[in-house]
Protein backbone atom coordinates (compact mmCIF):
# COMPACT_ATOMS: atom_id res chain seq x y z
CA UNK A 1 6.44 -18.75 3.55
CA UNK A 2 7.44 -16.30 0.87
CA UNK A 3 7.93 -12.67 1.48
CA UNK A 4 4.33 -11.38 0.12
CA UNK A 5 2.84 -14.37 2.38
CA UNK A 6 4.91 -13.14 5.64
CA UNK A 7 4.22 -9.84 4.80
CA UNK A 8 -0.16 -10.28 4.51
CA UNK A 9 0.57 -12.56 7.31
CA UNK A 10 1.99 -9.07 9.50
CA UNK A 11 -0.38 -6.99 8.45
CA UNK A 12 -3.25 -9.00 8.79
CA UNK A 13 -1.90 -9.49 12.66
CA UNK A 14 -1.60 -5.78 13.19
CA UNK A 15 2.19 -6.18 14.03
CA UNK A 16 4.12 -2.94 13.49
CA UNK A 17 4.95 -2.29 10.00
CA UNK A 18 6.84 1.04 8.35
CA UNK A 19 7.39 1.16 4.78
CA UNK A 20 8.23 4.38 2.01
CA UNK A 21 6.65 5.82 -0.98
CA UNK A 22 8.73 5.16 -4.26
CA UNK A 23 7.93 7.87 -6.83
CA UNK A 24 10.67 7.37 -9.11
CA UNK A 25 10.27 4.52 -11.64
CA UNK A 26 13.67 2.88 -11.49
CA UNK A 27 14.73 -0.49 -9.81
CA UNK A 28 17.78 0.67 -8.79
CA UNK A 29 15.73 2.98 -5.61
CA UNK A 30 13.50 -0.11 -5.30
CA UNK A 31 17.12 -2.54 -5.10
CA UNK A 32 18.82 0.20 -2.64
CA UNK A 33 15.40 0.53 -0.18
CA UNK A 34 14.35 -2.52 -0.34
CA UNK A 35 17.54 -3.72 1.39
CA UNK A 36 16.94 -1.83 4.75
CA UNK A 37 15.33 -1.40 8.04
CA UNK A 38 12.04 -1.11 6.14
CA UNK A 39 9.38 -3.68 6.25
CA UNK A 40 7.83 -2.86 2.59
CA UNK A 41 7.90 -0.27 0.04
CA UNK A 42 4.92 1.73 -2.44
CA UNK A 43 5.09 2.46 -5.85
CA UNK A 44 3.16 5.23 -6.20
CA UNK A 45 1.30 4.40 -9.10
CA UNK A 46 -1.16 7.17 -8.29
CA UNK A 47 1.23 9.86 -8.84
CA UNK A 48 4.40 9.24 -10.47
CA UNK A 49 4.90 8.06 -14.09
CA UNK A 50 4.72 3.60 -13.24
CA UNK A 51 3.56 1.88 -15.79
CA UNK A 52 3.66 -2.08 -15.97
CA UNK A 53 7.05 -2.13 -17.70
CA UNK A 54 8.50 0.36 -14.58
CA UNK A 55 6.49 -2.00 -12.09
CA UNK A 56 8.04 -4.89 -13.35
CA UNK A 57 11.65 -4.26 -13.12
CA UNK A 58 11.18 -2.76 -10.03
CA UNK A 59 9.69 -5.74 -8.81
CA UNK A 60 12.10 -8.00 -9.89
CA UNK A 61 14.76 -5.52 -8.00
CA UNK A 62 12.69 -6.34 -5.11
CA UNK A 63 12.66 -10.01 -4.86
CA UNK A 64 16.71 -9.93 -5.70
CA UNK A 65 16.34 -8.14 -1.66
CA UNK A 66 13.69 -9.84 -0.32
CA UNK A 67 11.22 -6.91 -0.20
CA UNK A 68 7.68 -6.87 -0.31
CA UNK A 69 6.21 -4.10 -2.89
CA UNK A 70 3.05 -2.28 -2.30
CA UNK A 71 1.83 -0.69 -5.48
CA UNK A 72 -0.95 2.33 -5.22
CA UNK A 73 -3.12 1.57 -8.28
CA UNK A 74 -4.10 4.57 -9.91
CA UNK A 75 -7.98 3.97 -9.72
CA UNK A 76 -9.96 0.81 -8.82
CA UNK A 77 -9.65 -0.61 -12.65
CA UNK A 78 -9.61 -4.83 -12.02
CA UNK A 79 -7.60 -4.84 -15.27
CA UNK A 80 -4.64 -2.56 -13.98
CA UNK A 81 -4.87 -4.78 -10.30
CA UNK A 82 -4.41 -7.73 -12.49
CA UNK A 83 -1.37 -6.49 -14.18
CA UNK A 84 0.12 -5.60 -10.74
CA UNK A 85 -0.52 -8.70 -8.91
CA UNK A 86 0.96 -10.85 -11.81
CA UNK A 87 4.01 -8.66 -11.29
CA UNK A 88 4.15 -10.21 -8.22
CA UNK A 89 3.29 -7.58 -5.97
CA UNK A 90 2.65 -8.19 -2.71
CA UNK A 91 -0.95 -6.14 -2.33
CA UNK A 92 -2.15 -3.00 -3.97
CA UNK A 93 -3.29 0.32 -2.40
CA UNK A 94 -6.43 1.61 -4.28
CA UNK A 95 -7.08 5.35 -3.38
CA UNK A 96 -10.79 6.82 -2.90
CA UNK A 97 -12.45 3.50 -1.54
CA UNK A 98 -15.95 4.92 -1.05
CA UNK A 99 -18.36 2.30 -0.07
CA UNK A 100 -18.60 -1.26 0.54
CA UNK A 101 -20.33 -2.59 -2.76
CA UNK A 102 -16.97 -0.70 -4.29
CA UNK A 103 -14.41 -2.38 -1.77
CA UNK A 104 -16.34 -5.90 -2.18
CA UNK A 105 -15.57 -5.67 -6.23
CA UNK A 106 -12.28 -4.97 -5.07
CA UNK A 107 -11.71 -8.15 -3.37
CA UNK A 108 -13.01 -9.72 -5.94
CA UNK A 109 -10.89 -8.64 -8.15
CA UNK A 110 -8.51 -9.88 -6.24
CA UNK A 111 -9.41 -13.44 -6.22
CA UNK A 112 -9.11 -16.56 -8.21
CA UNK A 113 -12.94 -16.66 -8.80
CA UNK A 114 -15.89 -16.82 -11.05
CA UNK A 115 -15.98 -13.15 -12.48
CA UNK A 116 -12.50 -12.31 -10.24
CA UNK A 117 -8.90 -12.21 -10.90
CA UNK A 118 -7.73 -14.20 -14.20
CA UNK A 119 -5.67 -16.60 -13.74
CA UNK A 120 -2.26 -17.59 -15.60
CA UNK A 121 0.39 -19.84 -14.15
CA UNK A 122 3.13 -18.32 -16.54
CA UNK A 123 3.66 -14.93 -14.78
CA UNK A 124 5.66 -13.83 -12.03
CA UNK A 125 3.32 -14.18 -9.15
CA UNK A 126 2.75 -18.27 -10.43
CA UNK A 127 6.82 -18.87 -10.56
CA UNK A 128 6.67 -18.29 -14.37
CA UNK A 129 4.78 -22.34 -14.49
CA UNK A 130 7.13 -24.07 -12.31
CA UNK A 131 4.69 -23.79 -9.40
CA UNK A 132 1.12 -26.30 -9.96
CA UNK A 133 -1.79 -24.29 -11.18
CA UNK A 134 -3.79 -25.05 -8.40
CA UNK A 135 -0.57 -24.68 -5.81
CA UNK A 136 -0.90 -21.25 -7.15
CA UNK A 137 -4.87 -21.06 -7.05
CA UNK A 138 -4.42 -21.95 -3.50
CA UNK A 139 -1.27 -19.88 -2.22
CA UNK A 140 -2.38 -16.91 -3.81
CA UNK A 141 -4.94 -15.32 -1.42
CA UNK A 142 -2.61 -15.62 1.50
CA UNK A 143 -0.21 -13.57 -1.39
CA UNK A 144 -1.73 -10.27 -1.93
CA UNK A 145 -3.43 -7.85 0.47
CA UNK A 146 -5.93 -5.37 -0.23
CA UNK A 147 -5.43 -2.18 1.04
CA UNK A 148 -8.21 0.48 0.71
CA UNK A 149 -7.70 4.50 0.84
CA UNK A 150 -10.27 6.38 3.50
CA UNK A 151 -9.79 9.81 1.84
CA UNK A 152 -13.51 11.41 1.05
CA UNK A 153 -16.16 12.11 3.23
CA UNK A 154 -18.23 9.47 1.91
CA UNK A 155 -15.47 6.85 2.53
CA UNK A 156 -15.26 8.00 6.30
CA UNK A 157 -19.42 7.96 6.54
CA UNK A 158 -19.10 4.10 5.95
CA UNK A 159 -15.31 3.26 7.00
CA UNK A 160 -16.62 0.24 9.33
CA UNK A 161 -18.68 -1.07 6.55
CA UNK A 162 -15.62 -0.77 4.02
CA UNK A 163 -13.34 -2.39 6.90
CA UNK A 164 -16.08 -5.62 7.30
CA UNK A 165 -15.72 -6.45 3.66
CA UNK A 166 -14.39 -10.29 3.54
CA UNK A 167 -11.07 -9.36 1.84
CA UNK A 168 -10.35 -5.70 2.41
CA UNK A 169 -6.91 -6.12 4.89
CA UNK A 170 -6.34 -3.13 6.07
CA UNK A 171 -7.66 0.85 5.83
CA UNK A 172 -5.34 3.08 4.50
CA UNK A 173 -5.97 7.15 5.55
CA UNK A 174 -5.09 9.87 3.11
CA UNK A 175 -4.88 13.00 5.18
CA UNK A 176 -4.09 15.39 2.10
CA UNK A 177 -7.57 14.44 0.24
CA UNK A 178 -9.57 14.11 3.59
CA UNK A 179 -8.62 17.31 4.43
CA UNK A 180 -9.56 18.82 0.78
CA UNK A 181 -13.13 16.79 1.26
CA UNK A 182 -14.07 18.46 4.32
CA UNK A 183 -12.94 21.97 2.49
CA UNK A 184 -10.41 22.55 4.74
CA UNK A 185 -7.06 23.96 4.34
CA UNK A 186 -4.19 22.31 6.83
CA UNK A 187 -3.43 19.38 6.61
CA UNK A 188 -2.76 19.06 10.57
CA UNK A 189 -6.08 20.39 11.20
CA UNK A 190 -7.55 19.03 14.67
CA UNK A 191 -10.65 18.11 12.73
CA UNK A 192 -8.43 15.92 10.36
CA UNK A 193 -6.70 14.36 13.36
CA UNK A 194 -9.69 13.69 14.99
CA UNK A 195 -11.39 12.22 12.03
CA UNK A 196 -8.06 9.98 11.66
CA UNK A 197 -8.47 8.58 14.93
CA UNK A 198 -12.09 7.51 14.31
CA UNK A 199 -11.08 5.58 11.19
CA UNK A 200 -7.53 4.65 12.69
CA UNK A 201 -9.63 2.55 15.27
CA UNK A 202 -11.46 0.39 12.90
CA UNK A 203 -12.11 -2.77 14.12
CA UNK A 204 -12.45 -4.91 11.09
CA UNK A 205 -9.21 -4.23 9.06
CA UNK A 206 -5.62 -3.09 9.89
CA UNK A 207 -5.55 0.32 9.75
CA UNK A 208 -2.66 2.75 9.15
CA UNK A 209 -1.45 6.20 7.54
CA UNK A 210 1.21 8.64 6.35
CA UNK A 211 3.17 9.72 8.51
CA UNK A 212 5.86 12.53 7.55
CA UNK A 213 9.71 12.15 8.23
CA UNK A 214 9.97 14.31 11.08
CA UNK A 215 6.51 13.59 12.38
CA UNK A 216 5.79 11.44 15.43
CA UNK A 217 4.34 8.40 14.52
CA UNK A 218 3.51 7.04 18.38
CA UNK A 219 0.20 9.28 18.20
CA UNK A 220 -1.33 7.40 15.23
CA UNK A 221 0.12 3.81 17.19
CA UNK A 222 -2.15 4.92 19.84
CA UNK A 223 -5.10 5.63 18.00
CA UNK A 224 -4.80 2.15 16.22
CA UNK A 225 -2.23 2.31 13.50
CA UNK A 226 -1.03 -0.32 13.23
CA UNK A 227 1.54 0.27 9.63
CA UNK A 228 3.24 3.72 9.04
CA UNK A 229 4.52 5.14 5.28
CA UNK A 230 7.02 7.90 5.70
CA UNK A 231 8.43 9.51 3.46
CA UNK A 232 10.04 8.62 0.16
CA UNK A 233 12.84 8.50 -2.35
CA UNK A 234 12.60 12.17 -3.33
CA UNK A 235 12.12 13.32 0.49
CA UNK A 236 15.30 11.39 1.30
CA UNK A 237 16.92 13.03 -1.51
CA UNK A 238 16.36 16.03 -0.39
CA UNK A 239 16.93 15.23 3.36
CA UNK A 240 20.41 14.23 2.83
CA UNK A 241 21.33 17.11 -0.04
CA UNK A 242 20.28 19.82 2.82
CA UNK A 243 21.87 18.00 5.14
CA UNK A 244 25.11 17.57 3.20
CA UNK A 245 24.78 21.13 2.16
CA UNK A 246 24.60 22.79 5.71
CA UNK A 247 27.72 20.72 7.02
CA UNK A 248 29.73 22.15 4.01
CA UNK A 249 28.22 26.21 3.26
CA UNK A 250 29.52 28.93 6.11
């Protein structure tokens, strides 16, 4: 089973999964990351500066460790999701997933299919032709996961629908734009947490969230999250500079 596979195969299952945001476009963070504790890793195609050049090296940087590499798409556009999952990436996270009919074009787009995915043996994700066309056809559904972002108030009014979708994996919840859509302010709002749960316990998909540093995460795992992102490369950064800094300055 290769990583992507194993990975999907986690997910899919619910099992506890934590993974980091990547915002900056280098493989060396992807190389360095990729070697821990952490069961995956996001590019942040959504907002940082990836484009498929930066996605493929860091890719490549990935499979040199063995980590799986979530990429957040910048819209739904089935061209850029192609792109991504010929990188070889092991799903992508599209943000502002608003109804079913727009999660089922998703997973379509997603798929070796009649009007889906295109298919070419000579990328990454089909072992640059080494690996059978139809080996690939085949293998590649169990490959790639489809991750959808609950972050507007029409995504929440339908979440269950979205979730039921043959092919959407898991939900993900974006507290900073669900809070914006309901017009409120903080981010830690009780009417954000408690709109979190509801989607958190979705029964058709995984479900999961972000979850800062310093936050705990065992509230979310107990309203059905089942995978955590914390954090990233810059707030690591600047974890470790203070950190450095206050052990050193009077």
């Amino acid at each position: 089973m290769t990583p992507n596979a194993r990975f999907k195969a986690r997910l899919v299952a619910r099992e506890p999964l934590v993974g980091c945001f990547v915002k900056t476009p280098h493989p060396t963070v992807v190389e360095v990351l990729g070697a821990t504790d952490l069961d995956f890793v996001v590019l942040d195609g959504e907002h940082s500066p990836f484009d498929r050049a930066a996605i493929d090296a860091c890719m490549l940087a990935a499979r040199a460790v063995g980590c799986p590499v979530l990429v957040r798409v910048p819209d739904d556009n089935p061209a850029f999701i192609l792109n991504v999952l010929d990188c070889g990436a092991a799903g992508v996270v599209v943000p502002h997933v608003t109804s079913p009919e727009q999660a089922a074009r998703l997973a379509a787009a997603m798929r070796y299919a009649p009007g889906g995915r295109g298919i070419a043996g000579t990328t990454r994700a089909g072992g640059y032709g080494t690996r059978p066309l139809p080996e690939h056809r085949a293998q590649a559904g169990d490959e790639v996961a489809l991750i959808c972002q609950i972050e507007d108030r029409e995504g929440v009014e339908c979440f269950e629908a979205i979730a039921a979708v043959d092919g959407v994996d898991a939900l993900f919840v974006g507290r900073a734009d669900l809070t914006v859509s309901y017009g409120l302010d903080d981010f830690a709002a009780p009417e954000v947490a408690t709109i979190c749960g509801e989607v958190l316990g979705a029964k058709g998909a995984a479900t999961g969230l972000y979850c800062g540093p310093a936050e705990d995460a065992a509230q979310w795992r107990a309203r059905g999250a089942s995978f955590v992102v914390t954090g990233s490369d810059h707030t690591f950064l600047i974890a470790g500079a203070k950190a450095l800094a206050a052990t050193i300055k009077p």
